[in-house]
Protein backbone atom coordinates (compact mmCIF):
# COMPACT_ATOMS: atom_id res chain seq x y z
CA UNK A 1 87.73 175.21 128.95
CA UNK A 2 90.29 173.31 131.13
CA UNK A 3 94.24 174.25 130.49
CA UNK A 4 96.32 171.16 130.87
CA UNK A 5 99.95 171.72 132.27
CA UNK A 6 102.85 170.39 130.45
CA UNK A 7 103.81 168.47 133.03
CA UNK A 8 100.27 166.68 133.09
CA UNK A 9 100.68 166.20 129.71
CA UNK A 10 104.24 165.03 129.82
CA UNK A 11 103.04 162.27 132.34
CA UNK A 12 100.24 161.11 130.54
CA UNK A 13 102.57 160.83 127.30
CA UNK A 14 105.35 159.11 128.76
CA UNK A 15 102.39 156.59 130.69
CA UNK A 16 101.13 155.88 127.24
CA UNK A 17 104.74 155.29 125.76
CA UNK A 18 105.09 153.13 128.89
CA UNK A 19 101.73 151.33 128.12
CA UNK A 20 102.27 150.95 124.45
CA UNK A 21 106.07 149.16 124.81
CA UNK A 22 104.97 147.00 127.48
CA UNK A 23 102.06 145.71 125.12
CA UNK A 24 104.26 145.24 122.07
CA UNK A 25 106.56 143.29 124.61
CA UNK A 26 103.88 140.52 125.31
CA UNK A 27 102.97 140.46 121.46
CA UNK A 28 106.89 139.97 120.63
CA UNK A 29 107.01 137.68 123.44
CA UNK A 30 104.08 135.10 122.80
CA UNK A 31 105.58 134.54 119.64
CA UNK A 32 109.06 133.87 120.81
CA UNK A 33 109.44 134.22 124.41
CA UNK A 34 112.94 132.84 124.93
CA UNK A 35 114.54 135.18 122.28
CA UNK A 36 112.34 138.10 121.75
CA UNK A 37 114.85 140.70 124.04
CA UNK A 38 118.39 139.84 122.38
CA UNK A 39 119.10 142.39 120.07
CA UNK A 40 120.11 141.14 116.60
CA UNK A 41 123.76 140.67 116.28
CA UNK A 42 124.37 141.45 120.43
CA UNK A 43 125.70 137.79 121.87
CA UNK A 44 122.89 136.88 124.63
CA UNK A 45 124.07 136.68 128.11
CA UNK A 46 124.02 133.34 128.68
CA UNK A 47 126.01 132.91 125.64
CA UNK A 48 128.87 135.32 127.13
CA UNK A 49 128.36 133.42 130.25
CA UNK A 50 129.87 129.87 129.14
CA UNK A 51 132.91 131.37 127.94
CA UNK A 52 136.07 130.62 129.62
CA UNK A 53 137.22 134.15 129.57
CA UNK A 54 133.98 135.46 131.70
CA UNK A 55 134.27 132.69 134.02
CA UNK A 56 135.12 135.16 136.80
CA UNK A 57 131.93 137.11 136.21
CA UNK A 58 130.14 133.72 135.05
CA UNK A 59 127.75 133.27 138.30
CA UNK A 60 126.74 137.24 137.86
CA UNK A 61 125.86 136.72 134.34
CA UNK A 62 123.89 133.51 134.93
CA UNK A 63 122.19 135.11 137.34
CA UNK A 64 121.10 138.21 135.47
CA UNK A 65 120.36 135.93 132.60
CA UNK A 66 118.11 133.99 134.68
CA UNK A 67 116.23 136.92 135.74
CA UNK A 68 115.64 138.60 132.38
CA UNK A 69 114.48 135.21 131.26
CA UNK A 70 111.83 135.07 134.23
CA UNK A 71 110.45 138.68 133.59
CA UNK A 72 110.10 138.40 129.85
CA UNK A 73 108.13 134.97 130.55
CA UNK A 74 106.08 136.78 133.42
CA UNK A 75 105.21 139.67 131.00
CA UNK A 76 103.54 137.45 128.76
CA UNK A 77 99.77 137.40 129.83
CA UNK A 78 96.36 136.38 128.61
CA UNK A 79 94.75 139.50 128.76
CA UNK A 80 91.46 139.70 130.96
CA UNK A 81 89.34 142.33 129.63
CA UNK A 82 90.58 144.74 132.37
CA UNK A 83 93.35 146.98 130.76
CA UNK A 84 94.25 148.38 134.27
CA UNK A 85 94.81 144.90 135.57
CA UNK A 86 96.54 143.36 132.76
CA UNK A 87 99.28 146.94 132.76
CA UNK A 88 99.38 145.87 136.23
CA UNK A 89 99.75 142.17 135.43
CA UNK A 90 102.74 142.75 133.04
CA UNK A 91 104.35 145.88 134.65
CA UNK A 92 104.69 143.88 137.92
CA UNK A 93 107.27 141.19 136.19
CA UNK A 94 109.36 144.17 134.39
CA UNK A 95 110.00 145.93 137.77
CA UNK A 96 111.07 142.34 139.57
CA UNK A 97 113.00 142.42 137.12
CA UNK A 98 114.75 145.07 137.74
CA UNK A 99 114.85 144.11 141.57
CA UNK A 100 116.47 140.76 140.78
CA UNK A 101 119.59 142.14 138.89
CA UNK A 102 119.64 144.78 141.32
CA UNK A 103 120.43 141.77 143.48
CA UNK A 104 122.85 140.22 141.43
CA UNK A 105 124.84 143.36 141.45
CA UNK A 106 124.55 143.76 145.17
CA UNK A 107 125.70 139.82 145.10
CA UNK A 108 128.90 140.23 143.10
CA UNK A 109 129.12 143.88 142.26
CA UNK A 110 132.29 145.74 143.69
CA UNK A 111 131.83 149.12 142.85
CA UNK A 112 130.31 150.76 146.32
CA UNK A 113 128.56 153.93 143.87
CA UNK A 114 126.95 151.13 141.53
CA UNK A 115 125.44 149.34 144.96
CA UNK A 116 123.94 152.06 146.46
CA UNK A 117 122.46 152.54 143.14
CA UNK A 118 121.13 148.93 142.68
CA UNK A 119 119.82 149.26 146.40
CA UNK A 120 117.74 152.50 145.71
CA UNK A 121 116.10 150.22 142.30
CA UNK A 122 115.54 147.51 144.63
CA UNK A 123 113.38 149.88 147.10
CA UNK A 124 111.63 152.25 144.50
CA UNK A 125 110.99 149.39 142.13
CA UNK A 126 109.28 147.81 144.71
CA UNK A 127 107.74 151.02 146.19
CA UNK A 128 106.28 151.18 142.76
CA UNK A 129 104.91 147.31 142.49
CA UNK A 130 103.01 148.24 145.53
CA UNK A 131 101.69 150.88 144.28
CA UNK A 132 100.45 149.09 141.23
CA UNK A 133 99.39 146.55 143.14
CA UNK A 134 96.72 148.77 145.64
CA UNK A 135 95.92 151.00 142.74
CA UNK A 136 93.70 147.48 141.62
CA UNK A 137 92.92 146.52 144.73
CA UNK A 138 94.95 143.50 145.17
CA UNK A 139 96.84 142.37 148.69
CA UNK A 140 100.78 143.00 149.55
CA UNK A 141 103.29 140.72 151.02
CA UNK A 142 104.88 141.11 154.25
CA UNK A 143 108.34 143.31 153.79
CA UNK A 144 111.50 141.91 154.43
CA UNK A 145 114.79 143.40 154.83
CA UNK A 146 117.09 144.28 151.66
CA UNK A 147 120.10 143.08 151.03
CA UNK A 148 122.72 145.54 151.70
CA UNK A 149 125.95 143.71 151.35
CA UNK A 150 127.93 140.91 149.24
CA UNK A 151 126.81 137.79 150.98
CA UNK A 152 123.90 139.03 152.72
CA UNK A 153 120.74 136.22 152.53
CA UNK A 154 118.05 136.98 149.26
CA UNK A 155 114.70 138.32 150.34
CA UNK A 156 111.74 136.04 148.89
CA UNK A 157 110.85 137.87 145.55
CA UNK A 158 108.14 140.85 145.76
CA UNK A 159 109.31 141.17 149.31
CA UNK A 160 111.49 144.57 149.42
CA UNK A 161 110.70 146.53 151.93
CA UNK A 162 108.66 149.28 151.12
CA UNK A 163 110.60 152.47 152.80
CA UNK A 164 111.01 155.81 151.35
CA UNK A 165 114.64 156.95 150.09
CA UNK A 166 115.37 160.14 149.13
CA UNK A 167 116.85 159.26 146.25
CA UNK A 168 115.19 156.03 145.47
CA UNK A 169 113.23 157.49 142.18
CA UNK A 170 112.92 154.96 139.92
CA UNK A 171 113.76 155.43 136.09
CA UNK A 172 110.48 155.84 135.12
CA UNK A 173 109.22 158.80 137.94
CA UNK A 174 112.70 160.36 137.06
CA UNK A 175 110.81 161.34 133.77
CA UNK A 176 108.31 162.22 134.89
CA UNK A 177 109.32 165.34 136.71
């Protein structure tokens, strides 16, 4: 009889929690993919964003907006038939995600703590798209430098490079431990 660790089981849980949101995301979303994450009664970014009295932190916002917008249309797939692929498929656009307002904070964030941190999701979120990516067997892009100051040019998206960071763990492996 095999003994399975909590921590193996903890990982396996939190994997099919991970699985399971991800897949009621893309139903949510193929019925209403431009409104599906704004919570009821929460003003939507881009709402917050044409307001004269945000007009400082307007190209932040529009930016962020913009990139929520673009992973909750990338989640929505047409499943293939392959569940490993089509986790991968979905998964891929939700840590972009993550990498592109990582990069709006690194844009026209000011607080140095915040930017290190938004750095460190740009690198393990992309450590972790790779990953994904090999674990089905498809190609990666060529790594690029990451933006590390205000100002500095945008790497090409899916091209972060793929170095280790001590503490680059990404919210999800922080779990996991």
């Amino acid at each position: 009889m095999t003994v399975l660790s909590r921590s193996f089981v903890r990982k396996r849980v939190i994997s099919l929690a991970t699985t399971a949101t991800v897949a009621a995301t893309s139903i949510v979303l193929a019925q209403n993919p431009t409104r599906a994450y704004h919570l009821r009664g929460v003003m939507p970014v881009q709402y917050v964003a044409d307001r004269p009295d945000y007009a400082d932190e307007q190209p932040f916002l529009s930016e962020n907006d913009a990139a929520m917008n673009k992973m909750m249309a990338d989640m929505t797939i047409k499943p293939t038939g392959d569940v490993d692929r089509d986790f991968v498929a979905m998964m891929v656009p939700h840590h972009q995600g993550a990498i592109d307002m990582a990069k709006a904070v690194l844009r026209y964030g000011h607080n140095e703590q915040l930017r290190r941190r938004a750095q460190e999701i740009a690198v393990s979120q992309q450590q972790e798209i790779a990953a994904m990516r090999l674990a089905v067997g498809e190609d990666l892009p060529p790594s690029v430098a990451a933006p590390t100051q205000a100002g500095s040019p945008a790497p090409q998206p899916d091209a972060m490079p793929a170095m280790q960071s001590p503490d680059a763990m990404s919210h999800h492996s922080m779990h996991m431990q």
